[in-house]
N, C-alpha and C. Protein backbone atom coordinates (compact mmCIF):
# COMPACT_ATOMS: atom_id res chain seq x y z
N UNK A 1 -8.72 11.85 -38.26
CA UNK A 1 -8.71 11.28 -36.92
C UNK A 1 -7.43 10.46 -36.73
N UNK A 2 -6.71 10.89 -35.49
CA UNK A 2 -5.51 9.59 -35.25
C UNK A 2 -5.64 8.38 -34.85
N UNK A 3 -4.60 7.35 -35.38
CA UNK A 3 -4.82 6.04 -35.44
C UNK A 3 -4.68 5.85 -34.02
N UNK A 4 -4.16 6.36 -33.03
CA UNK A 4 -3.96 6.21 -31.74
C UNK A 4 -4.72 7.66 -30.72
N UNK A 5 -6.08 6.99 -30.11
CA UNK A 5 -6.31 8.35 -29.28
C UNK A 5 -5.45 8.20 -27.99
N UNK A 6 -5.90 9.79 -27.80
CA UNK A 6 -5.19 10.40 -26.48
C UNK A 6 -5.49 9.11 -25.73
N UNK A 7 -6.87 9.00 -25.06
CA UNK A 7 -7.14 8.04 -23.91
C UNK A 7 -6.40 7.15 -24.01
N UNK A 8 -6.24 5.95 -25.34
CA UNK A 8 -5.72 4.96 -25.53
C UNK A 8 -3.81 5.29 -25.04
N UNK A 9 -3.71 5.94 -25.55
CA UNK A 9 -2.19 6.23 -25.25
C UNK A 9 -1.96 6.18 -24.10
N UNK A 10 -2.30 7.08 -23.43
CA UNK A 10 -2.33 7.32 -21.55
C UNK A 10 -2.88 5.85 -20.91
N UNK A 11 -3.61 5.41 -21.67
CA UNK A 11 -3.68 3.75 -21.14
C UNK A 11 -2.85 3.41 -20.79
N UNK A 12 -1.66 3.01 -22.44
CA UNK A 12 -0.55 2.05 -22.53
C UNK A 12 0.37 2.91 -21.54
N UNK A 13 0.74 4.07 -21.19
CA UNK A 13 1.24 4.15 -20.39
C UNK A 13 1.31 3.92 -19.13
N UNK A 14 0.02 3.71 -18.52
CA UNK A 14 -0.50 3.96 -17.30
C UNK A 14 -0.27 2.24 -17.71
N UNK A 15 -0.24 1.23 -18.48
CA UNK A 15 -0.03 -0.27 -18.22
C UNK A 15 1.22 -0.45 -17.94
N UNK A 16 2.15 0.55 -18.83
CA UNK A 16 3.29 0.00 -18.77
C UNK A 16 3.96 0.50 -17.52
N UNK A 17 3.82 1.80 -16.60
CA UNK A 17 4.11 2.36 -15.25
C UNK A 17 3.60 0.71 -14.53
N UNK A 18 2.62 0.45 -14.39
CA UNK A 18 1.71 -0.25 -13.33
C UNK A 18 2.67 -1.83 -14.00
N UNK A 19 2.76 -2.53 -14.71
CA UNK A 19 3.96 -3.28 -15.25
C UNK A 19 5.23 -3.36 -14.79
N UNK A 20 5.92 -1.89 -14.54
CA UNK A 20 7.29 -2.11 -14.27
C UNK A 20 7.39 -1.83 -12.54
N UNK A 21 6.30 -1.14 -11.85
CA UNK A 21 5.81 -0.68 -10.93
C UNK A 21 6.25 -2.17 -9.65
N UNK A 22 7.34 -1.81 -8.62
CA UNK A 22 7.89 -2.64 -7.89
C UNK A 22 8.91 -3.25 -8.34
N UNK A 23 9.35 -3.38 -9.34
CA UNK A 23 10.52 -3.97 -10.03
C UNK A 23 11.62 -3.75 -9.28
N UNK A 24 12.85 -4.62 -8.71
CA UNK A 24 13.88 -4.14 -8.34
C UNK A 24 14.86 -5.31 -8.27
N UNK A 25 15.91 -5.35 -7.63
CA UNK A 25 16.71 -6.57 -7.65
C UNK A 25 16.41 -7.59 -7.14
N UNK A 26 15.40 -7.88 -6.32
CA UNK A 26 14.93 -8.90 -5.52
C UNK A 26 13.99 -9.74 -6.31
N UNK A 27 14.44 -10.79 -6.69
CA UNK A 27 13.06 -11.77 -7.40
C UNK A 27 12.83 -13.04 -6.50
N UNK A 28 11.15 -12.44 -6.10
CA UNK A 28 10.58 -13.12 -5.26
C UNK A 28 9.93 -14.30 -5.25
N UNK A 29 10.34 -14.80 -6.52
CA UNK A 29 9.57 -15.79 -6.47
C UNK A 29 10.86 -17.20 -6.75
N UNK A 30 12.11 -16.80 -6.41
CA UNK A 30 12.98 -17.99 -5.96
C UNK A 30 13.31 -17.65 -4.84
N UNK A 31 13.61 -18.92 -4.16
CA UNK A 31 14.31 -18.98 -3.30
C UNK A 31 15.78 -17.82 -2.83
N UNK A 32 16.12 -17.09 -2.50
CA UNK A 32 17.22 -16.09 -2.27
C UNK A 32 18.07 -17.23 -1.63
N UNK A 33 19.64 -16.82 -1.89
CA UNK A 33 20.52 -17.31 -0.62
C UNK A 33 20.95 -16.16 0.13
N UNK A 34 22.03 -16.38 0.78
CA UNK A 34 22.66 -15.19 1.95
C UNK A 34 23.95 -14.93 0.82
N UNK A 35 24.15 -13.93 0.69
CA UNK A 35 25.23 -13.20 0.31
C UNK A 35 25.52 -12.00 1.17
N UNK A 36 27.15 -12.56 1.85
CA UNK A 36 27.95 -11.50 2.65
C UNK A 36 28.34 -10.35 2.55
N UNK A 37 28.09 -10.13 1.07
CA UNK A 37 27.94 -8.23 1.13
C UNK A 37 26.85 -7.53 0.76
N UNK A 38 25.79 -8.48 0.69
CA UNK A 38 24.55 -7.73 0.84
C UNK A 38 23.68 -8.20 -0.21
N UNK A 39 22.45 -8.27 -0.17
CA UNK A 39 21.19 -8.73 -1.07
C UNK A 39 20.19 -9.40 -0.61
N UNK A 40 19.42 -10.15 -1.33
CA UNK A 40 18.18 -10.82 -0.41
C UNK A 40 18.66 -11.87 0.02
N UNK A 41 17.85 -12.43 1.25
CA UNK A 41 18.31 -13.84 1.92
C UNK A 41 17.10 -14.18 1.83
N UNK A 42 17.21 -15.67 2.01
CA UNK A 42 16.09 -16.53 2.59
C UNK A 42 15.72 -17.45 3.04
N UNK A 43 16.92 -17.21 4.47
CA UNK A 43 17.71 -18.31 5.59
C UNK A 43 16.85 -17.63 7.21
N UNK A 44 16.10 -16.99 6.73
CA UNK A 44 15.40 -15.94 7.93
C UNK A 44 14.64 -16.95 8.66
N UNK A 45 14.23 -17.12 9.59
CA UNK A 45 13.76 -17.60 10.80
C UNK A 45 12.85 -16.57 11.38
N UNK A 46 11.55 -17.40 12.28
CA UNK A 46 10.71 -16.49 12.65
C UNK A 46 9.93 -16.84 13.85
N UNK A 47 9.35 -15.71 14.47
CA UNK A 47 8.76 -16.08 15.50
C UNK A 47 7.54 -15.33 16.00
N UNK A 48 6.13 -15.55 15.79
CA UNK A 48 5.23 -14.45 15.55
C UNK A 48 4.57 -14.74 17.08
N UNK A 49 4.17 -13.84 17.78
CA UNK A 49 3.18 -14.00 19.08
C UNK A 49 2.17 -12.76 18.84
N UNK A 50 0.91 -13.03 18.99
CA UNK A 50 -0.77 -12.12 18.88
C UNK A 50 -1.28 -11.99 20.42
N UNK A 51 -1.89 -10.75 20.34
CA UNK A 51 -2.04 -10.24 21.51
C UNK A 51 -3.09 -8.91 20.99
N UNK A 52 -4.29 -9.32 22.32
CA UNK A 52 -5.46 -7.84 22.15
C UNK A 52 -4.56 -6.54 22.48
N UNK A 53 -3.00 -6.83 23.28
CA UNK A 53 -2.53 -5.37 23.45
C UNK A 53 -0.88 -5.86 23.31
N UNK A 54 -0.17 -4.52 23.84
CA UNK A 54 1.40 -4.88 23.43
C UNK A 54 1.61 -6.20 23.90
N UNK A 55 2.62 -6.71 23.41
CA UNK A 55 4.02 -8.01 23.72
C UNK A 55 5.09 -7.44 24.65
N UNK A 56 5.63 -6.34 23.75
CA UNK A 56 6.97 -6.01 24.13
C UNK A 56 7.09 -4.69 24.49
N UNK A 57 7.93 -4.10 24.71
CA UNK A 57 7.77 -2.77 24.75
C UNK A 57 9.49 -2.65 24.90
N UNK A 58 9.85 -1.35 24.16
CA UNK A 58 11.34 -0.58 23.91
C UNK A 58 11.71 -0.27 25.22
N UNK A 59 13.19 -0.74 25.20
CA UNK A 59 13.34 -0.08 27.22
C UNK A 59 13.81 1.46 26.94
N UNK A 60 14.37 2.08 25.85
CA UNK A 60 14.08 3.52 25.47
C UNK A 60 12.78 4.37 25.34
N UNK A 61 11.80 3.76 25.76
CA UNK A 61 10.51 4.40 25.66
C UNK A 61 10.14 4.33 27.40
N UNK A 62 9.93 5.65 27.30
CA UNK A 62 9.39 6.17 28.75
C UNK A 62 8.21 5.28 29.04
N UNK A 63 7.36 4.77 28.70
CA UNK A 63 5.86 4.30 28.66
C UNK A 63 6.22 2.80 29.12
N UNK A 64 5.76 2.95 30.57
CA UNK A 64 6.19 1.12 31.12
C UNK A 64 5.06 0.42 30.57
N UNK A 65 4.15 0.93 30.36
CA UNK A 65 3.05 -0.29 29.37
C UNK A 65 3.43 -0.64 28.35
N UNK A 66 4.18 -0.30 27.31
CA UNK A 66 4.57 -0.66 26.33
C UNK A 66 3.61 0.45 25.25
N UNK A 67 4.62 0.54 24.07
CA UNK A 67 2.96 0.69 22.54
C UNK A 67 3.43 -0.52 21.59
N UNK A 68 2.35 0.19 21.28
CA UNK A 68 1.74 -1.20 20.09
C UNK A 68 2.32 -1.19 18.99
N UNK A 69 3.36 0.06 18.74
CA UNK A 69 4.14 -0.14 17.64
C UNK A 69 5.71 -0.11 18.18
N UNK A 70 6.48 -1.24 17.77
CA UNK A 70 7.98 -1.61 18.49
C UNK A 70 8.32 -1.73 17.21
N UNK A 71 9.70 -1.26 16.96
CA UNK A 71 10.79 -2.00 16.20
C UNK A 71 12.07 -1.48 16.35
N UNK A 72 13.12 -2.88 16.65
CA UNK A 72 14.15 -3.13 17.11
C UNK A 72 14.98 -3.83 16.84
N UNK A 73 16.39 -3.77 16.80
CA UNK A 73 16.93 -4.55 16.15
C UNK A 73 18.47 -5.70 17.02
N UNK A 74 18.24 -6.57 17.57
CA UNK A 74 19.16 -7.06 18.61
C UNK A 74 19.88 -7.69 17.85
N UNK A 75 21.66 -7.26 18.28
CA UNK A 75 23.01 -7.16 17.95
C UNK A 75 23.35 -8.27 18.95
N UNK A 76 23.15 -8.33 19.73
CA UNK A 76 23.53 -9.57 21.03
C UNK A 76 22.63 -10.09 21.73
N UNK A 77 23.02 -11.44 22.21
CA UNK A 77 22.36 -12.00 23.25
C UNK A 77 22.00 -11.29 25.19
N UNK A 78 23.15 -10.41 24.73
CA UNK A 78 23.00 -9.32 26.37
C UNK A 78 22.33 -7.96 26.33
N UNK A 79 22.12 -7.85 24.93
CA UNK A 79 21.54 -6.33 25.03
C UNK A 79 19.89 -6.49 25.39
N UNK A 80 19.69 -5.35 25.76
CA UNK A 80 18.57 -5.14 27.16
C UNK A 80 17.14 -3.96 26.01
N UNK A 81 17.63 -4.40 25.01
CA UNK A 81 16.48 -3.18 24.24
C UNK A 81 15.15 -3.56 24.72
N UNK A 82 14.73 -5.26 24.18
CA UNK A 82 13.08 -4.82 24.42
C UNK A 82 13.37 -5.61 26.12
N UNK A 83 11.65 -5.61 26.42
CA UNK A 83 11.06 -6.59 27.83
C UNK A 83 9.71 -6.63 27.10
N UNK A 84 9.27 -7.88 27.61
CA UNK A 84 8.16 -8.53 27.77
C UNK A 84 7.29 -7.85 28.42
N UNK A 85 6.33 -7.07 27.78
CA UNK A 85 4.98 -6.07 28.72
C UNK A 85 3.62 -6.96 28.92
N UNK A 86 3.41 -8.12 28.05
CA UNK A 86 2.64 -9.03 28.39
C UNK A 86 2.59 -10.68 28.94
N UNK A 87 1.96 -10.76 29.44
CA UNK A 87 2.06 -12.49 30.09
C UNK A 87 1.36 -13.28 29.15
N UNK A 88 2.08 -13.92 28.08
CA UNK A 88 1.86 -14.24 27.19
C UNK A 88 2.52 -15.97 26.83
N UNK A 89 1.98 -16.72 26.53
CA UNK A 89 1.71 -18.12 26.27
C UNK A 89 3.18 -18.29 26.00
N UNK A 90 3.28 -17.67 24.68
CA UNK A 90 4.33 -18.19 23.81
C UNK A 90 5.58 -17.30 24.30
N UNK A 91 5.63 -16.37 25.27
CA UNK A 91 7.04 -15.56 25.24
C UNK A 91 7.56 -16.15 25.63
N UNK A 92 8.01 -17.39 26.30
CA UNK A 92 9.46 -18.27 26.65
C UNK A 92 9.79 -18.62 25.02
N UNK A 93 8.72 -18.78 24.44
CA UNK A 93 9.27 -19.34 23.00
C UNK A 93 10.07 -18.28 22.20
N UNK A 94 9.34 -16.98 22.11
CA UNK A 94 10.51 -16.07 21.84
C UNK A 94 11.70 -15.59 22.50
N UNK A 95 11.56 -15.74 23.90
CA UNK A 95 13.12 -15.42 24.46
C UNK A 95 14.21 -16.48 24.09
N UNK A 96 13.40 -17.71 24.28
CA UNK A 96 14.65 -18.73 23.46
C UNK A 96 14.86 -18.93 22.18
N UNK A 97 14.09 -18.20 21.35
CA UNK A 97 14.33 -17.72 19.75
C UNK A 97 15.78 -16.96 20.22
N UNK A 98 15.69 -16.13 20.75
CA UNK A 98 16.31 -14.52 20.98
C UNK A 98 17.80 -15.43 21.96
N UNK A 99 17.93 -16.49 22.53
CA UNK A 99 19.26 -16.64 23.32
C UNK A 99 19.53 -17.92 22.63
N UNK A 100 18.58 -18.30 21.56
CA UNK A 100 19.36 -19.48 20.77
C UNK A 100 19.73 -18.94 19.23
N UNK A 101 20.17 -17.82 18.86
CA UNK A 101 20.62 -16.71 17.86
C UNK A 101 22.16 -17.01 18.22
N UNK A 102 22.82 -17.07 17.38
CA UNK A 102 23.94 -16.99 17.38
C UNK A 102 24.90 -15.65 17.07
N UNK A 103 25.14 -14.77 17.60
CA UNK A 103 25.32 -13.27 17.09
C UNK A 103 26.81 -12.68 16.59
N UNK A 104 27.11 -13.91 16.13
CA UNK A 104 28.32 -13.51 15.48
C UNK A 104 28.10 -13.90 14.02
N UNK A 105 26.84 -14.41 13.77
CA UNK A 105 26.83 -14.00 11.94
C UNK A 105 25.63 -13.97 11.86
N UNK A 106 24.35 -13.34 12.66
CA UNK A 106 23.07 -13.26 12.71
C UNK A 106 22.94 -11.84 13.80
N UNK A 107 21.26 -11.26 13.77
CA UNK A 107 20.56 -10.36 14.73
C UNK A 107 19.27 -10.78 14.69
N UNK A 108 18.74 -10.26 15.57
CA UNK A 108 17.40 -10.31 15.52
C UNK A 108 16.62 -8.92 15.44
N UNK A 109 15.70 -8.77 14.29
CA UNK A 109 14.74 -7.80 14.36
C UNK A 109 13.13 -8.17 14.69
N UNK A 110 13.30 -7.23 15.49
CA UNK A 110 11.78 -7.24 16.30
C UNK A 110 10.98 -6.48 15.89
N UNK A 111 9.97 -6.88 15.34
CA UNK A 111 8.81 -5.49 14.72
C UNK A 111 7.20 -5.78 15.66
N UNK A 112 6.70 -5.12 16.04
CA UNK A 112 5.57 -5.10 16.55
C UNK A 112 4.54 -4.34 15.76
N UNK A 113 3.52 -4.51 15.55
CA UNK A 113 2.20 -3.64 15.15
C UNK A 113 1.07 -4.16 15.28
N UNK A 114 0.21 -3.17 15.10
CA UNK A 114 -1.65 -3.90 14.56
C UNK A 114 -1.38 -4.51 13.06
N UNK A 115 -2.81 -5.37 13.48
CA UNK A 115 -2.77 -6.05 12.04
C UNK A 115 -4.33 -6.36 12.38
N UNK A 116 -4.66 -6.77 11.14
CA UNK A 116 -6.48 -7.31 11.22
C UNK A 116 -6.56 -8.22 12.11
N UNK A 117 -7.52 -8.04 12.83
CA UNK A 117 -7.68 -9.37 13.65
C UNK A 117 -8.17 -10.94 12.97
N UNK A 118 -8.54 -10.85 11.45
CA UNK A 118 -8.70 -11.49 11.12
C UNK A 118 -7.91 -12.12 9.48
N UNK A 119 -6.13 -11.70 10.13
CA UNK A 119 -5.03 -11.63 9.24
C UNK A 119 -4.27 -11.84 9.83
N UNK A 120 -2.71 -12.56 9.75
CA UNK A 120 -1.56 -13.08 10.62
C UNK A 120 -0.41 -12.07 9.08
N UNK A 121 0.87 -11.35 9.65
CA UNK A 121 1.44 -10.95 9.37
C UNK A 121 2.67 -11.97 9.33
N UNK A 122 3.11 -11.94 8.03
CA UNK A 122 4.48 -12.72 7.50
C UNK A 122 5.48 -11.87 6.87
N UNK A 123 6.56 -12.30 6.83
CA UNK A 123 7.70 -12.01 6.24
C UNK A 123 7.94 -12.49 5.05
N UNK A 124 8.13 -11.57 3.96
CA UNK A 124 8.25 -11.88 2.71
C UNK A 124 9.07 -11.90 2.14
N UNK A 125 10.23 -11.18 2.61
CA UNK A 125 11.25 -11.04 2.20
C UNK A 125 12.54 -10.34 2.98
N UNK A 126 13.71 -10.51 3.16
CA UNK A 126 14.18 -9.61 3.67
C UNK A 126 16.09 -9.67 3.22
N UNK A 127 16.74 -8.35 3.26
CA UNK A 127 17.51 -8.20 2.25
C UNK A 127 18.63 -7.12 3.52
N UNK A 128 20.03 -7.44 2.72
CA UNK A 128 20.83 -6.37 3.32
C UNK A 128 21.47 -5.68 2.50
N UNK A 129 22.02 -4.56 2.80
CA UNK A 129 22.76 -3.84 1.65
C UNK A 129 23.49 -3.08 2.38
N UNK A 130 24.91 -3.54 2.28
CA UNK A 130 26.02 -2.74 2.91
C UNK A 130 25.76 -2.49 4.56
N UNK A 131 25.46 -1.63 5.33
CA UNK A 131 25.24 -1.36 6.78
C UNK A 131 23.61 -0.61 6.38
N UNK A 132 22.61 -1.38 6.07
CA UNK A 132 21.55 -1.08 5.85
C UNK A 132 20.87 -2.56 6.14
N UNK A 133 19.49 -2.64 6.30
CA UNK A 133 18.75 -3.55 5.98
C UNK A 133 17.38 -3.01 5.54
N UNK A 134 16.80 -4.42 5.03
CA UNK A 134 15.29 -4.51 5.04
C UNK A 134 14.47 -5.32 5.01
N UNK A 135 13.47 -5.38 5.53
CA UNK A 135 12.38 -6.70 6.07
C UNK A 135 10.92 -6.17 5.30
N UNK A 136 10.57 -6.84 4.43
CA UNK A 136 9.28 -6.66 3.56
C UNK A 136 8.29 -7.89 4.32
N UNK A 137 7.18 -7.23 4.76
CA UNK A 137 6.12 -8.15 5.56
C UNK A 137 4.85 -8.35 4.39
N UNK A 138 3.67 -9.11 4.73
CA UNK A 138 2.84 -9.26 3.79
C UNK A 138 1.86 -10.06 4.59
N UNK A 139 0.81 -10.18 4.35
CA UNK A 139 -0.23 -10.32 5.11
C UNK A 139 -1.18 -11.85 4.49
N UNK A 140 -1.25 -12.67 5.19
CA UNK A 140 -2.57 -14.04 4.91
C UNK A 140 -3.89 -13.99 5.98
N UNK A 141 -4.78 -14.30 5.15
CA UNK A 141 -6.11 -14.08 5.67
C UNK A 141 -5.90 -15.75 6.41
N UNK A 142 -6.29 -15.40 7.91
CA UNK A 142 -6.21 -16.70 8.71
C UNK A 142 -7.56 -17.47 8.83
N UNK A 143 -7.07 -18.57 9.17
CA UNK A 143 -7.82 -19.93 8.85
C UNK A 143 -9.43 -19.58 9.45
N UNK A 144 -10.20 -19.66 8.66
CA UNK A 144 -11.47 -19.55 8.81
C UNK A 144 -12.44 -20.09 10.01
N UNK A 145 -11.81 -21.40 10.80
CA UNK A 145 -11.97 -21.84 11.73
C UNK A 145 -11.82 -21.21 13.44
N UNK A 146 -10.81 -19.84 13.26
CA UNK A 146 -10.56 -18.32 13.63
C UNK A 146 -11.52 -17.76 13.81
N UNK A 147 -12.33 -16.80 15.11
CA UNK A 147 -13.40 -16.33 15.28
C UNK A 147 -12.89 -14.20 15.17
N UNK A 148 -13.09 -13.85 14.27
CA UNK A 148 -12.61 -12.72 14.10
C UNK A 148 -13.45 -11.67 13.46
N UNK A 149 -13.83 -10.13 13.88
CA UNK A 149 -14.09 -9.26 12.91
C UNK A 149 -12.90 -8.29 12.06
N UNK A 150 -14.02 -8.38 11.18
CA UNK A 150 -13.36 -7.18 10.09
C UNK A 150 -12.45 -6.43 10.32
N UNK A 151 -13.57 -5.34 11.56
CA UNK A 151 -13.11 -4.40 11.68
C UNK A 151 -12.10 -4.17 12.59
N UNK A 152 -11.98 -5.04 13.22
CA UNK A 152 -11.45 -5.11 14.63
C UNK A 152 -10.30 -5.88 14.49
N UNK A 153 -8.54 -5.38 15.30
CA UNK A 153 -7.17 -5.54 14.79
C UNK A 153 -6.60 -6.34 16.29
N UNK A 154 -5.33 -6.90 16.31
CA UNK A 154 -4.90 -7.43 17.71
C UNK A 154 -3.30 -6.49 17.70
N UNK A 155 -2.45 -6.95 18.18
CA UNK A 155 -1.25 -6.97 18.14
C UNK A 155 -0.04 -7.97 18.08
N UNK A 156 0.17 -7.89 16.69
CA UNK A 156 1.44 -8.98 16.54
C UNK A 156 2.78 -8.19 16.92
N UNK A 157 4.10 -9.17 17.34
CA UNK A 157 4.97 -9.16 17.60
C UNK A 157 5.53 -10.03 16.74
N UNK A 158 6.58 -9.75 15.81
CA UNK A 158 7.13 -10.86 14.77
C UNK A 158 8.96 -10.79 14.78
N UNK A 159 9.48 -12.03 15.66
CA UNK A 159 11.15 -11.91 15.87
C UNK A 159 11.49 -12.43 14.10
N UNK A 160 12.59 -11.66 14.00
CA UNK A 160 13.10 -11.76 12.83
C UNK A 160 14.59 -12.39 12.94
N UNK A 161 15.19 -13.60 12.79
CA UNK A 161 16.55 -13.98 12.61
C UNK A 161 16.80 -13.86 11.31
N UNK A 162 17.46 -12.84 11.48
CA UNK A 162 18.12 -12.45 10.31
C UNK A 162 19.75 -13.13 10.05
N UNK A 163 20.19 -13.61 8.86
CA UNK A 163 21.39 -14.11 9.13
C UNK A 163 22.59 -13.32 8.52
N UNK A 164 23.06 -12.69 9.15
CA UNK A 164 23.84 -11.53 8.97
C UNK A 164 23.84 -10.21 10.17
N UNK A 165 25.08 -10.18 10.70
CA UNK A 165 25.10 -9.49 11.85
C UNK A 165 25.51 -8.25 11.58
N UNK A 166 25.72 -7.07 12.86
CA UNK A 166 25.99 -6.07 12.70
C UNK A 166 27.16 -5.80 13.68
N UNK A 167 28.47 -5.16 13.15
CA UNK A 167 29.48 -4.87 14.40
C UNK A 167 29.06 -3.67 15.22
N UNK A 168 28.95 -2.77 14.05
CA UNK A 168 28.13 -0.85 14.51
C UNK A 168 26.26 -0.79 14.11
N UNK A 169 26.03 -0.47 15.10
CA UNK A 169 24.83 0.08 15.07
C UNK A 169 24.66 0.19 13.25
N UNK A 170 23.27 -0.45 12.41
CA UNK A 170 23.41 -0.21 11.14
C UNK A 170 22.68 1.72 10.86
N UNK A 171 23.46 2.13 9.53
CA UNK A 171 22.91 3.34 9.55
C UNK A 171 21.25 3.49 9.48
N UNK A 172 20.46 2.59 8.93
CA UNK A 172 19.24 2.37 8.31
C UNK A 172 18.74 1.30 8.43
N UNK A 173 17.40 1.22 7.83
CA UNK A 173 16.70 0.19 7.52
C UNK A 173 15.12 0.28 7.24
N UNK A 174 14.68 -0.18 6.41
CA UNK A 174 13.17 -0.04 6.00
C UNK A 174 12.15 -0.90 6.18
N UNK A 175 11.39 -0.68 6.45
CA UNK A 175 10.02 -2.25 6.28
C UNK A 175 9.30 -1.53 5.32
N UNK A 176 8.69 -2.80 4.95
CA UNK A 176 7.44 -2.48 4.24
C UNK A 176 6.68 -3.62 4.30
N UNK A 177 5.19 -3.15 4.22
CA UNK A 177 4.02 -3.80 4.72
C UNK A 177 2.95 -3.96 3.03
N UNK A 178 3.51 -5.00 2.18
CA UNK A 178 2.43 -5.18 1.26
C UNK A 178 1.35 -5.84 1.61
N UNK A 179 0.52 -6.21 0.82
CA UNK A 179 -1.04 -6.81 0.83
C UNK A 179 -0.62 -8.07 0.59
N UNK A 180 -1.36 -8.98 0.25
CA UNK A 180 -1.23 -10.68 0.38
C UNK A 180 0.11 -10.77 0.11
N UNK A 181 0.29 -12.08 0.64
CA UNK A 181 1.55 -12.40 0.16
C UNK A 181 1.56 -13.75 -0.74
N UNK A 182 2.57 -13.67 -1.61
CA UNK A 182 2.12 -14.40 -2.98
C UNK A 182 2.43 -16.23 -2.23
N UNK A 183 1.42 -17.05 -2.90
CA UNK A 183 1.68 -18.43 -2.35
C UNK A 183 2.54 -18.97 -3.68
N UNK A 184 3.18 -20.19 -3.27
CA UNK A 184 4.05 -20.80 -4.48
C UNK A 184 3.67 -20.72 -5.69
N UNK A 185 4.59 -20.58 -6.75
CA UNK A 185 3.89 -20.08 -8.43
C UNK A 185 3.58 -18.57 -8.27
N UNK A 186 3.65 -18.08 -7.49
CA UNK A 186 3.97 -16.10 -7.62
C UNK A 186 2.00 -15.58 -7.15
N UNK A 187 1.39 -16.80 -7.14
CA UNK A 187 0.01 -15.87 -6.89
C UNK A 187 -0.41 -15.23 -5.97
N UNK A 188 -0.83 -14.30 -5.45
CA UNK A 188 -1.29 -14.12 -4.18
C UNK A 188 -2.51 -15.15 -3.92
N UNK A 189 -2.11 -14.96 -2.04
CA UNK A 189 -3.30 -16.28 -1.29
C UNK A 189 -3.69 -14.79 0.06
């Protein structure tokens, strides 16, 4: 009989995949600074508004109601991408997010989606690389004092000041949407 079975083996592998599994240049659990040719920052600024239906809506999208999924990325204080599709509390607070940006070494990215109605969507991270970006979101279960189901989602709108601008349209850019997001000391909350 071998000193090591099959199962056991395919374990340690399957620990050590799931171990190295997300690994990349970004370590999330310091503080990032801004570096001008690209990497993680963590000088980002934010501005989240919730809503049973859209916020915003793309002025490239035929659909004057807006959808519920936006993302955009503003280069200037004059460009005309999104509008306001809802009458909403806090949107003076994001338009003056959006005209108090300074756009000669910053943009703003705008992401819209569903999210649990009984979950607020954060930014976890976000990084540039050459004429690329990326914005990693992550999710906290909201304050219990919050009247919310399970099953049932709203629509966030989340402005992103990013500090680092763009001269040309960037070629790319990615999000990603993990599960909790880790509270100080690396744990998830």
């Amino acid at each position: 009989m071998p000193c090591i079975t099959r199962r056991r083996a395919l374990q340690c592998c399957a620990g050590l995949l799931a171990a190295t599994a997300g690994c990349n240049d970004i370590d999330r659990s310091a503080q990032p600074t801004t570096q001008p040719s690209g990497g993680a920052v963590g000088d980002y600024e934010t501005v989240a508004l919730r809503s049973d239906g859209p916020i915003v809506a793309d002025n490239r999208d035929e659909d004057t109601d807006g959808r519920r999924s936006v993302s955009a990325l503003l280069r200037s204080a004059s460009e005309d991408r999104i509008r306001f599709v809802a009458d909403h509390e806090r949107a003076d607070d994001a338009r003056a997010f959006v005209e108090d940006t300074r756009f000669d070494d910053a943009s703003v990215f705008v992401e819209q989606s569903r999210v649990g109605e009984c979950y607020h969507r954060e930014v976890m991270s976000a990084s540039r690389s050459g004429n690329r970006f990326s914005v990693e979101f992550c999710e906290v279960l909201r304050d219990a004092g919050i009247a919310c189901e399970k099953d049932a989602s709203d629509v966030q709108a989340t402005f992103v000041r990013l500090p680092f601008a763009f001269e040309d349209a960037p070629e790319g850019y990615s999000l990603g949407y993990g599960g909790n997001c880790p509270a100080a000391g690396g744990e998830e909350r």
